[in-house]
N, C-alpha and C. Protein backbone atom coordinates (compact mmCIF):
# COMPACT_ATOMS: atom_id res chain seq x y z
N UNK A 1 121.67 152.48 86.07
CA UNK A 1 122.48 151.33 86.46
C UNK A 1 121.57 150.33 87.17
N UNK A 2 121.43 149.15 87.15
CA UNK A 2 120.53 147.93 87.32
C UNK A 2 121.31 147.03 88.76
N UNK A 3 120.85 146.98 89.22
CA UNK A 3 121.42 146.08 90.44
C UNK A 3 121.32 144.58 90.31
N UNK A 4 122.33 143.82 90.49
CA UNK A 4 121.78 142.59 90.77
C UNK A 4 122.13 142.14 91.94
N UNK A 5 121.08 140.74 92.32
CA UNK A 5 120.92 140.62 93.36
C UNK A 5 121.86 139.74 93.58
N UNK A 6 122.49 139.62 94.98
CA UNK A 6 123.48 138.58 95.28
C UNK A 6 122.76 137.32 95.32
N UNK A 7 121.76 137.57 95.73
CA UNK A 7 121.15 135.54 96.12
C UNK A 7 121.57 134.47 94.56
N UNK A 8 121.30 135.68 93.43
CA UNK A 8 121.77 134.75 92.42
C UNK A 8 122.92 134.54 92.01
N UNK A 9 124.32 134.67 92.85
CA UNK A 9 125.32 134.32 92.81
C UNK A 9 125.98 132.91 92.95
N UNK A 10 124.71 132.46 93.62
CA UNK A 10 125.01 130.81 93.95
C UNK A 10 124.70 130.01 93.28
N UNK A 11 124.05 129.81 92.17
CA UNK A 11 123.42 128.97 91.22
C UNK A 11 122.67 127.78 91.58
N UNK A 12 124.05 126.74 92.66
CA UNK A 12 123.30 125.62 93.13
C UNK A 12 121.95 126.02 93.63
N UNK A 13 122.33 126.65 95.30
CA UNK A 13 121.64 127.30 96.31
C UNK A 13 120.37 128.01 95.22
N UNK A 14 120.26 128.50 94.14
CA UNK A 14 119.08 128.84 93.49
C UNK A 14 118.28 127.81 92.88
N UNK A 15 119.09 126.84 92.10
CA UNK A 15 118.37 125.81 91.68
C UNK A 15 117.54 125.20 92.63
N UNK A 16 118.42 124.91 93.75
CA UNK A 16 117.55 123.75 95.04
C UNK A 16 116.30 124.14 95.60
N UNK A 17 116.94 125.43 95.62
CA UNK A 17 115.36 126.92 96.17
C UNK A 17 113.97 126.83 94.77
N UNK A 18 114.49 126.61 93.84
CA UNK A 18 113.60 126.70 92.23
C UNK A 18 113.02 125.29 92.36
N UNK A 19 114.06 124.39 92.61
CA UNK A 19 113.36 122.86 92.50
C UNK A 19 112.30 122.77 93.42
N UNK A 20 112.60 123.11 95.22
CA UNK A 20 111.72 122.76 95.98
C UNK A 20 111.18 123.47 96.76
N UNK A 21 111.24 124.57 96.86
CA UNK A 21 110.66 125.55 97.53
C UNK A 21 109.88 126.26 96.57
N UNK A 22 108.66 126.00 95.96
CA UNK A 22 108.09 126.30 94.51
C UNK A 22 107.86 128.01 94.85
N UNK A 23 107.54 128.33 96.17
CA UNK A 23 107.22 129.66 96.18
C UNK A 23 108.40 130.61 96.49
N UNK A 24 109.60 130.43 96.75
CA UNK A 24 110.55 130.95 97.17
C UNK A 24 111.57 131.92 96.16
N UNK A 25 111.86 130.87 94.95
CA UNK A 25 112.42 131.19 93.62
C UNK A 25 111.86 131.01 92.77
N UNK A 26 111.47 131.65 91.49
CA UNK A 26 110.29 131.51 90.61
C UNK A 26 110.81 130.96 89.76
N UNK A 27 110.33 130.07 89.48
CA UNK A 27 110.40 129.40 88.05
C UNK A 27 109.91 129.32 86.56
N UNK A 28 109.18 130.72 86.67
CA UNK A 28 108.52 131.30 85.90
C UNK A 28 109.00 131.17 84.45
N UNK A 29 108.76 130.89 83.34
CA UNK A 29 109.22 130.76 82.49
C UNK A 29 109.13 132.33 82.05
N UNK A 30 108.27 133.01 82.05
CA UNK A 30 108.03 134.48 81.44
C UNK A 30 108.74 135.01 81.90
N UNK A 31 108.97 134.88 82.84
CA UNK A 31 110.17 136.08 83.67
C UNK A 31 111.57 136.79 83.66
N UNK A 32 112.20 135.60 82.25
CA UNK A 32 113.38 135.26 82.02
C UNK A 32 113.65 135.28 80.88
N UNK A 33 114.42 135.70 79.89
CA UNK A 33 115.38 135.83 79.27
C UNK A 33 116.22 134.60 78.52
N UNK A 34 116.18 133.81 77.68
CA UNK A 34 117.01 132.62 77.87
C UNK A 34 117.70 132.76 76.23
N UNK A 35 118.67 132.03 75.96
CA UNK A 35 119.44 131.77 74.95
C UNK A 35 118.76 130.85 74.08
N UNK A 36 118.32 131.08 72.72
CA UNK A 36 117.68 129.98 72.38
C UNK A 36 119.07 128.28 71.95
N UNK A 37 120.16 128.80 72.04
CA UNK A 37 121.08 127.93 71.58
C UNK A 37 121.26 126.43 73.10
N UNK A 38 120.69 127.52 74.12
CA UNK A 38 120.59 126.74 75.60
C UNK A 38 119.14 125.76 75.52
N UNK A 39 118.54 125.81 75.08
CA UNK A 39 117.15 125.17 74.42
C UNK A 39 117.84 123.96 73.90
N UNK A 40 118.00 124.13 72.67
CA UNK A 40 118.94 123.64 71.63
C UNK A 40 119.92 122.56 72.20
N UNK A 41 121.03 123.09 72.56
CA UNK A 41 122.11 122.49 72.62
C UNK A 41 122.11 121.26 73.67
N UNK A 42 121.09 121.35 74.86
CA UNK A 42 120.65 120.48 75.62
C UNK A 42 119.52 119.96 75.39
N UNK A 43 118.81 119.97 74.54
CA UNK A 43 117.57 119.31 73.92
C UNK A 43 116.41 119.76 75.42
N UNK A 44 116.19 120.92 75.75
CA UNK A 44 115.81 121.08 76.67
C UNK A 44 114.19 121.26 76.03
N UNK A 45 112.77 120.95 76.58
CA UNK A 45 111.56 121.15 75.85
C UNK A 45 110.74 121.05 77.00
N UNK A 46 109.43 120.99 77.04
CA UNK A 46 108.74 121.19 77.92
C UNK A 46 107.62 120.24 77.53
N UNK A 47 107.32 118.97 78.56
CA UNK A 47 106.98 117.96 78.09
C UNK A 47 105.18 117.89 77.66
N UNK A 48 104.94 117.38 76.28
CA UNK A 48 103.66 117.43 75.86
C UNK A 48 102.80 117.18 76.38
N UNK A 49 101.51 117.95 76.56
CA UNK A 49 100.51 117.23 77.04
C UNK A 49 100.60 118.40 78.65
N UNK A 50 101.68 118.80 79.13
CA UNK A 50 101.70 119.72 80.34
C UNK A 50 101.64 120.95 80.20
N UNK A 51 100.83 121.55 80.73
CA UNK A 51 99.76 123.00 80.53
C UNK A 51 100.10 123.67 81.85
N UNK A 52 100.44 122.94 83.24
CA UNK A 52 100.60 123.46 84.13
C UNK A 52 101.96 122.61 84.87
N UNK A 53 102.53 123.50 85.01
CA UNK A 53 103.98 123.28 85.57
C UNK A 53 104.66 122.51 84.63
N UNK A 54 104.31 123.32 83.36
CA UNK A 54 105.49 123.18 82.30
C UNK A 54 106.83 124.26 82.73
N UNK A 55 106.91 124.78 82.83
CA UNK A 55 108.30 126.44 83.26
C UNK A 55 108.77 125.57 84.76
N UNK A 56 107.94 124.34 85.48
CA UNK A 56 108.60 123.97 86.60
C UNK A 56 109.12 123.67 86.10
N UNK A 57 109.43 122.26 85.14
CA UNK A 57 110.40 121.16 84.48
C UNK A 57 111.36 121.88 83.56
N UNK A 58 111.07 122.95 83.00
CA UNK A 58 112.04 123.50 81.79
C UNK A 58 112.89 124.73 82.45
N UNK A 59 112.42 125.43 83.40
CA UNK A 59 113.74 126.75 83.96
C UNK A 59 114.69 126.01 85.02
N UNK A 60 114.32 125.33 85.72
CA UNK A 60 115.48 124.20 86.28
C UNK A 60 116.37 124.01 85.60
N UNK A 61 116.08 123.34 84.65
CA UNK A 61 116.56 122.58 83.39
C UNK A 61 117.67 123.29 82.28
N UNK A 62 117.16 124.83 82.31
CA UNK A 62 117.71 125.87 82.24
C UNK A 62 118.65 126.54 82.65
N UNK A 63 118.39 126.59 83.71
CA UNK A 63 119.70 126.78 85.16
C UNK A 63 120.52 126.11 85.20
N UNK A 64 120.63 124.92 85.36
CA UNK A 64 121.30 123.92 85.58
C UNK A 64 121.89 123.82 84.42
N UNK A 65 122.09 124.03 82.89
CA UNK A 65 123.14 123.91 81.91
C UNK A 65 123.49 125.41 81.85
N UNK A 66 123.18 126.44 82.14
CA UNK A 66 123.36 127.68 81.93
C UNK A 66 124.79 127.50 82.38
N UNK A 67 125.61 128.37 81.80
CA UNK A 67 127.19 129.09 82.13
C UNK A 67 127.24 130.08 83.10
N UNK A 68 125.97 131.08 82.86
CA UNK A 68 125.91 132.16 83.88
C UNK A 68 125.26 132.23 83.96
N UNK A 69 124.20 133.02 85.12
CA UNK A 69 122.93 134.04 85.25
C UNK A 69 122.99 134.91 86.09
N UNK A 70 122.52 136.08 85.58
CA UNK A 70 121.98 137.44 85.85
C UNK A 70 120.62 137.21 86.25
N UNK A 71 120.36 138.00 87.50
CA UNK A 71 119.26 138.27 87.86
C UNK A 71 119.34 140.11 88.44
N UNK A 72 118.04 140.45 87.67
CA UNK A 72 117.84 142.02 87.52
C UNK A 72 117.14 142.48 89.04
N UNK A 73 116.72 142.95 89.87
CA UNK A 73 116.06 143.06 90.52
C UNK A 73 114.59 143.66 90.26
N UNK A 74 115.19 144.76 89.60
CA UNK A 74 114.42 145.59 88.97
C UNK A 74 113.04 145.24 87.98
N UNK A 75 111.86 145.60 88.19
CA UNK A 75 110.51 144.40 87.14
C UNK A 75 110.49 145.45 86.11
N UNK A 76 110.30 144.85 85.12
CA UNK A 76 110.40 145.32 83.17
C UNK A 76 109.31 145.09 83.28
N UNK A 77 108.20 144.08 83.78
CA UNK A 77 106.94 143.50 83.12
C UNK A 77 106.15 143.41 84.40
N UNK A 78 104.88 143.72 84.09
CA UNK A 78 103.75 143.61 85.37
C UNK A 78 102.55 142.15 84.66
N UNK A 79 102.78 141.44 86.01
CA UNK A 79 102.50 140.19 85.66
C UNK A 79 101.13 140.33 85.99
N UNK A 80 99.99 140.58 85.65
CA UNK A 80 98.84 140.05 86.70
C UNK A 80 98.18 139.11 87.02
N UNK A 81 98.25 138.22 88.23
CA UNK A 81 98.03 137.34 88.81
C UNK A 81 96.66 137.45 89.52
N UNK A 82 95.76 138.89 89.48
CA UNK A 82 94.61 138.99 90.48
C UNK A 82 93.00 138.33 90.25
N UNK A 83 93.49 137.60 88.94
CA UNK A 83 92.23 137.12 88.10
C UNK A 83 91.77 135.48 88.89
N UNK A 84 91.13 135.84 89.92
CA UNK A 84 90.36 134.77 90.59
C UNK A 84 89.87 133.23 89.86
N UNK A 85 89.47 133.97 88.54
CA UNK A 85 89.01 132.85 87.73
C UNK A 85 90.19 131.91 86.35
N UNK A 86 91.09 132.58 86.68
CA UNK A 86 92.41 132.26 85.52
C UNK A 86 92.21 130.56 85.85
N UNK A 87 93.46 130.71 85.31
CA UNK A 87 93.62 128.77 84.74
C UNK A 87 94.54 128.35 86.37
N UNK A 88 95.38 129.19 86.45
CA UNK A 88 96.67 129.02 87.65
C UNK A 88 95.59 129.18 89.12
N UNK A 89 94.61 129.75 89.21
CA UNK A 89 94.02 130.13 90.46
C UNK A 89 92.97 129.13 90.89
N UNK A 90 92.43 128.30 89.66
CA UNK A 90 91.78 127.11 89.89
C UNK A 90 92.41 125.61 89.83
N UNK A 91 92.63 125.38 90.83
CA UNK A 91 93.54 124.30 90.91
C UNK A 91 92.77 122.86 90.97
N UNK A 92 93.11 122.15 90.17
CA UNK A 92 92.25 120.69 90.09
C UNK A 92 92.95 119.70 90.01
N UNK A 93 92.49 118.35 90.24
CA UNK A 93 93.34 117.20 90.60
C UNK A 93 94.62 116.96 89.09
N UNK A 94 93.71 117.28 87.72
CA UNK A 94 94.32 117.19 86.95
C UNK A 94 95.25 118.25 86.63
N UNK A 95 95.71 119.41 87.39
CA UNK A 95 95.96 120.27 87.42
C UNK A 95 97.69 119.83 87.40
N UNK A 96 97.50 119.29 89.10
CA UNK A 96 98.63 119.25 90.21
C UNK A 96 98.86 117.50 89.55
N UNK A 97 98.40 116.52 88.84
CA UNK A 97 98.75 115.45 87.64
C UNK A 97 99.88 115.71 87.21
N UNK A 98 99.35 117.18 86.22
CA UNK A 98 100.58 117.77 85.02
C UNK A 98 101.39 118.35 85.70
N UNK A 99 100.99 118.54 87.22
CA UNK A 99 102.44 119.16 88.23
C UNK A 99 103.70 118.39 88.69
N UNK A 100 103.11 117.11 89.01
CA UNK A 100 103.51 115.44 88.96
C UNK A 100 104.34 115.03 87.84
N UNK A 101 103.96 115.21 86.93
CA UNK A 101 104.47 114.89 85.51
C UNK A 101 105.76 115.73 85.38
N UNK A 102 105.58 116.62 85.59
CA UNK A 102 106.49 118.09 85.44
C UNK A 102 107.64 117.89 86.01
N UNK A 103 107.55 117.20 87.61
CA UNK A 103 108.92 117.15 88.72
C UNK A 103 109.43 115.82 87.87
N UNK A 104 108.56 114.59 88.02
CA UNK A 104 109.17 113.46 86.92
C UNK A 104 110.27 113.79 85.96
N UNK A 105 109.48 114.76 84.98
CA UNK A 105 110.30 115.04 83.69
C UNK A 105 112.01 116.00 84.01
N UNK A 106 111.67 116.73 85.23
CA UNK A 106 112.39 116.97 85.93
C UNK A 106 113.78 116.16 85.96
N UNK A 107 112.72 115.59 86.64
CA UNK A 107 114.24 114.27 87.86
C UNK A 107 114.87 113.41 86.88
N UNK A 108 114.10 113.00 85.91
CA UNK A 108 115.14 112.33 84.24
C UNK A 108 115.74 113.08 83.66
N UNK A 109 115.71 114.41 83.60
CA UNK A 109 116.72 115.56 83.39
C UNK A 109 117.91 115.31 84.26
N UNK A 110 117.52 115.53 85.49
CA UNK A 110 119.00 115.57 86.61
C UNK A 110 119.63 113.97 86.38
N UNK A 111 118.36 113.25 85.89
CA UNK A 111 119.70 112.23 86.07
C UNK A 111 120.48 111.83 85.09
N UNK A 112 119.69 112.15 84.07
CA UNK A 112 120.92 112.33 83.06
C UNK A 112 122.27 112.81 82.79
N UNK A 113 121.91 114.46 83.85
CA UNK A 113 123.19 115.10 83.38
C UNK A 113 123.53 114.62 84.99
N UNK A 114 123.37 113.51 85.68
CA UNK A 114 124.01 112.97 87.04
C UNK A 114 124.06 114.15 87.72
N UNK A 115 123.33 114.18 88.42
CA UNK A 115 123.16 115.51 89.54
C UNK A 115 121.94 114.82 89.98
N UNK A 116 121.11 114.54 89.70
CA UNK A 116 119.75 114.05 90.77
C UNK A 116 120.23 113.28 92.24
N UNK A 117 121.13 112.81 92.45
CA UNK A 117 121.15 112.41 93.70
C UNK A 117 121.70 114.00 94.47
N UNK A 118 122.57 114.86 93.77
CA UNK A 118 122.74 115.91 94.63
C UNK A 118 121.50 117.29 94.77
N UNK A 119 120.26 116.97 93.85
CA UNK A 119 119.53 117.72 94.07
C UNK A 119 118.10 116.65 94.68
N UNK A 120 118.42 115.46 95.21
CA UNK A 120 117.45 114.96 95.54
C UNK A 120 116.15 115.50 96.59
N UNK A 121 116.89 116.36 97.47
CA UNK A 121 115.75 117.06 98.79
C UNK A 121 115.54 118.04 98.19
N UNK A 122 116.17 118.50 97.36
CA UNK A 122 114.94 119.57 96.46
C UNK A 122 114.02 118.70 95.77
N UNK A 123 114.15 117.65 94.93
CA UNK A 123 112.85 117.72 94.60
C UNK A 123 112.27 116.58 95.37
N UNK A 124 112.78 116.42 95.89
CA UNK A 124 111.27 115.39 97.00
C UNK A 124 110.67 116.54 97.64
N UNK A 125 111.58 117.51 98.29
CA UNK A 125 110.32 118.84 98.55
C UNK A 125 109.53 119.21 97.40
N UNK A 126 109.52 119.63 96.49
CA UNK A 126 108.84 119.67 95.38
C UNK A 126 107.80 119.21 95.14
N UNK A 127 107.92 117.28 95.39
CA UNK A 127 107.19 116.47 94.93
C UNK A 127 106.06 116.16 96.35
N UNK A 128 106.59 116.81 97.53
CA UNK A 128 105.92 116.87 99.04
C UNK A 128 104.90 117.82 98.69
N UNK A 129 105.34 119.07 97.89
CA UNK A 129 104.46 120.11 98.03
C UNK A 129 103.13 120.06 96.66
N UNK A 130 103.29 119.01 96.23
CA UNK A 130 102.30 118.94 95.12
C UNK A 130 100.76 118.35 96.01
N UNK A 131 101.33 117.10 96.60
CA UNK A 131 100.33 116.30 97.18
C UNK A 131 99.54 117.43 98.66
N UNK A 132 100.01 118.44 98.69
CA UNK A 132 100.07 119.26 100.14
C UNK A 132 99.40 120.49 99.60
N UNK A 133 99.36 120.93 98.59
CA UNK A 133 98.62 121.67 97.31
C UNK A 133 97.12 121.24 97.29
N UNK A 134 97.06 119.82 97.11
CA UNK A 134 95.97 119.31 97.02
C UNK A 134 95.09 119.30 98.29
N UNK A 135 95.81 118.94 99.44
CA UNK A 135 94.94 118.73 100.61
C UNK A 135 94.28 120.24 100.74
N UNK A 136 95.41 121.99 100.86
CA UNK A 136 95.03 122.69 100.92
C UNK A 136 93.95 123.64 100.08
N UNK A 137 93.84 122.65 99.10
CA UNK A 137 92.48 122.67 98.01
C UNK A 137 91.51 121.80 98.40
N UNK A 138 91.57 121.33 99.15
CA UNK A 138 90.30 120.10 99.61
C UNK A 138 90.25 118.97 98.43
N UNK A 139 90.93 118.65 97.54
CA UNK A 139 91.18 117.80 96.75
C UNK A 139 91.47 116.22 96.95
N UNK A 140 91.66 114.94 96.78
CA UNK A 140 92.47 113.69 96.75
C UNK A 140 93.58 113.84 96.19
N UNK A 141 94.15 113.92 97.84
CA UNK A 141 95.45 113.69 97.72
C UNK A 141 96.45 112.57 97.09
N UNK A 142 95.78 111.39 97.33
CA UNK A 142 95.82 109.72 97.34
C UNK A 142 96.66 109.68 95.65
N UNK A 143 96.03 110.01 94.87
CA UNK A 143 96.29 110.02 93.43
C UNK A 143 97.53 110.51 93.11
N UNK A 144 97.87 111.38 93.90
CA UNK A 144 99.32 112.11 93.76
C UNK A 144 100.71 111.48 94.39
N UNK A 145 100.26 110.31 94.80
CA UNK A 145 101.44 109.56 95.92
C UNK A 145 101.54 108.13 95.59
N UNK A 146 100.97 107.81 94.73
CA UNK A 146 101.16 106.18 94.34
C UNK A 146 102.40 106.20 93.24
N UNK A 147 102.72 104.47 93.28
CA UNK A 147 103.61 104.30 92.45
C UNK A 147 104.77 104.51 93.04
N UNK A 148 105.44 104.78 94.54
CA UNK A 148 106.47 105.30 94.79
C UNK A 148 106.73 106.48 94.14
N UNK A 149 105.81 107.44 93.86
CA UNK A 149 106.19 108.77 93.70
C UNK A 149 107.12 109.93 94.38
N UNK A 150 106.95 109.37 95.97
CA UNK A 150 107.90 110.17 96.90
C UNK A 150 109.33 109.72 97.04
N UNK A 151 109.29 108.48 96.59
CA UNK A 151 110.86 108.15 96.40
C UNK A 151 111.91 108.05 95.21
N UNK A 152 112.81 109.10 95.33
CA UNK A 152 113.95 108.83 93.89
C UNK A 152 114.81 108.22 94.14
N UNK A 153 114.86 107.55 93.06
CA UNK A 153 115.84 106.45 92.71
C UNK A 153 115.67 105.24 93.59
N UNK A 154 114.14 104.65 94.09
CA UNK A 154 114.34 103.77 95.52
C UNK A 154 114.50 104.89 96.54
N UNK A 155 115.24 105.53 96.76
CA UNK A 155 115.29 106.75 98.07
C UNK A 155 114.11 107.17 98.82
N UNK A 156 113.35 106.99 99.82
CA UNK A 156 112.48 107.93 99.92
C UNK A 156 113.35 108.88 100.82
N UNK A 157 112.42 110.06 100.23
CA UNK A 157 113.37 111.46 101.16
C UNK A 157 112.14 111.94 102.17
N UNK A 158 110.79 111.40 102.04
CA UNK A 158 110.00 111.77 102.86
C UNK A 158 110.33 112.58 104.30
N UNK A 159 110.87 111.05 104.78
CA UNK A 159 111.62 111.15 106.33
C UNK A 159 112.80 112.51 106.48
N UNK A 160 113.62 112.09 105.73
CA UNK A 160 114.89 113.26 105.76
C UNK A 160 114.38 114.27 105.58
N UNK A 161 113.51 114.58 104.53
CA UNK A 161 113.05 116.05 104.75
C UNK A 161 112.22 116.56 105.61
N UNK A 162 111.28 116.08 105.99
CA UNK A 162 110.81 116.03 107.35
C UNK A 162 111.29 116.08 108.25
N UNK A 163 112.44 115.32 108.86
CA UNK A 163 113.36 115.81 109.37
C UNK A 163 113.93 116.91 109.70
N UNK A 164 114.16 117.29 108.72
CA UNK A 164 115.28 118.79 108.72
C UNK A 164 114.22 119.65 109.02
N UNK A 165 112.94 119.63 108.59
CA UNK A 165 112.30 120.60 108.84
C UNK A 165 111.62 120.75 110.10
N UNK A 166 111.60 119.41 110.76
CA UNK A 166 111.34 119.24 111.96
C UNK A 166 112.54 120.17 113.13
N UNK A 167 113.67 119.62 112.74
CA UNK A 167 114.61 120.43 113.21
C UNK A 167 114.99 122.07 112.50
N UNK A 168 114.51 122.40 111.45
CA UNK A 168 114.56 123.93 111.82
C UNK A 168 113.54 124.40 112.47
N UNK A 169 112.02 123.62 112.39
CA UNK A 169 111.21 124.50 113.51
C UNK A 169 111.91 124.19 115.04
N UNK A 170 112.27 123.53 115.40
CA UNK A 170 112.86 123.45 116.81
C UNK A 170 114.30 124.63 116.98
N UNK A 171 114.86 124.64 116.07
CA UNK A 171 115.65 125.54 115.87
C UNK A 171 115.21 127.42 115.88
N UNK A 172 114.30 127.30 115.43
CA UNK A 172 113.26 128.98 115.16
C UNK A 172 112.11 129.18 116.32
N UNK A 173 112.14 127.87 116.94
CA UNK A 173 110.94 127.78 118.03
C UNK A 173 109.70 127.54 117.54
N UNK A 174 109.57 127.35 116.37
CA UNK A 174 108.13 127.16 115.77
C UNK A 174 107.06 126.13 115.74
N UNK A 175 106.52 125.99 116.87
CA UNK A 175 105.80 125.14 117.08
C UNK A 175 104.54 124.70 115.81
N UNK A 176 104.41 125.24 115.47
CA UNK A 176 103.11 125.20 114.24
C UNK A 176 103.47 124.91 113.19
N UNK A 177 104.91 125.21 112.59
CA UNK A 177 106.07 124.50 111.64
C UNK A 177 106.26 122.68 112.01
N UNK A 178 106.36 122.41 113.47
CA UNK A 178 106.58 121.37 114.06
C UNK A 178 105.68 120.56 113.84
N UNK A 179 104.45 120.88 114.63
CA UNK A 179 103.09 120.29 114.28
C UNK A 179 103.32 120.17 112.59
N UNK A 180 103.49 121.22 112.30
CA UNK A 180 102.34 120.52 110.59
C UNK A 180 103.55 119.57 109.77
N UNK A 181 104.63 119.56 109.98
CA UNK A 181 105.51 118.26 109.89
C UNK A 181 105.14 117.06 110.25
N UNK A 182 104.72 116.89 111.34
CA UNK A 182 104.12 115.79 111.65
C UNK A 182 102.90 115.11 111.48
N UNK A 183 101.87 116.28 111.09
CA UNK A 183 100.78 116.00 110.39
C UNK A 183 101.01 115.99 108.78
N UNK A 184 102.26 116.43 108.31
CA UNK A 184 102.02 115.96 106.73
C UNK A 184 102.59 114.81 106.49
N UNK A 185 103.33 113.96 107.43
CA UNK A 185 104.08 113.00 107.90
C UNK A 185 102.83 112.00 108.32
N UNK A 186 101.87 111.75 109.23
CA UNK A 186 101.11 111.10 108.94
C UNK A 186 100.34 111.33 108.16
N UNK A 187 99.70 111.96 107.51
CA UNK A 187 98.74 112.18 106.46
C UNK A 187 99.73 111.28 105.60
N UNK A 188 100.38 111.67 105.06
CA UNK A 188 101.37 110.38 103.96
C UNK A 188 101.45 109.05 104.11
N UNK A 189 101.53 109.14 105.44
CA UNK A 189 101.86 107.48 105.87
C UNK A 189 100.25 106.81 105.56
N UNK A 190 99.15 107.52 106.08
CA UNK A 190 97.98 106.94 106.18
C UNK A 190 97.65 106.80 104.33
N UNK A 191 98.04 108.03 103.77
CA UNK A 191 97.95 107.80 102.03
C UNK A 191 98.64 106.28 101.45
N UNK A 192 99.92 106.54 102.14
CA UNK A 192 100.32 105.36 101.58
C UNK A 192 100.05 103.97 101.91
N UNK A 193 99.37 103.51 102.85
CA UNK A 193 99.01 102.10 103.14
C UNK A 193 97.86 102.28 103.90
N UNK A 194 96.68 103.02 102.66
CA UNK A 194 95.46 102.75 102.92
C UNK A 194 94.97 101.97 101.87
């Protein structure tokens, strides 16, 4: 008998976790199971030319027209991830580009099927954690933030999400949560009007 897990009872609450919390809920395309008629019937594809954080833009995308989902707890498949030199473990500017591209192709999804304003702080987190990817790679960041990239629809969510997260570290006591809010908060500001 197979257990499933309650967290995937909520669907929204999973999507928002999948959209912007990239490490939290996996978005793994391998991991999953899908209907090919759910492909299909929503013209759902995975946009050309993206090699990396293609399964970001397409299992969202997935979720979000799905009727139901099951989640197994239990692992069928051993993934190995320990290969230092793989494609996923070397991360390059053009890398976290096609990662860019990916939340984009994303967010014209949600707004199509009108939901992007209700999943908006998921993916401005999303689109926070690409440029924040890069710094923690020693990379240029700069490239990843032009164009009004941090803001949907006109919106920027920069602030608001920052925000909240400002206030759950004050909430958890986490001073080092606090701090680095505020340092990814200016680091942005200085990206953006340098």
């Amino acid at each position: 008998l197979l257990e499933i897990d309650e967290s995937y009872k909520a669907p929204e609450r999973m999507l928002q976790l999948m959209v912007g919390e990239l490490d939290i809920v996996s978005h793994a395309i391998w991991g999953a199971i899908y209907k090919t008629r759910l492909y299909k019937d929503n013209a759902i594809k995975a946009k050309v030319g993206v090699n990396h954080g293609e399964d970001y833009s397409v299992t969202p995308a997935l979720t979000l027209c799905a009727n139901k989902i099951l989640h197994i707890s239990k692992p069928f498949y051993h993934y190995r991830i320990g290969n230092e030199n793989s494609y996923m473990n070397n991360i390059k500017i053009g890398s976290l580009l096609q990662l860019k591209e990916a939340n984009l192709y994303l967010s014209d999804f949600f707004r199509k099927h009108s939901v992007l304003t209700k999943y908006a702080d998921s993916i401005g987190r999303g689109r926070l954690s690409i440029p924040l990817v890069a710094m923690e790679n020693k990379l240029d960041a700069k490239s990843l933030i032009n164009d009004g990239y941090l803001e949907i629809d006109g919106q920027s969510t920069v602030f608001r999400i920052l925000s909240r997260l400002a206030e759950l570290s004050v909430d958890i006591r986490n001073r080092f949560l606090l701090r680095a809010c505020c340092k990814i908060y200016k680091q942005l500001l200085i990206y953006k009007f340098a």
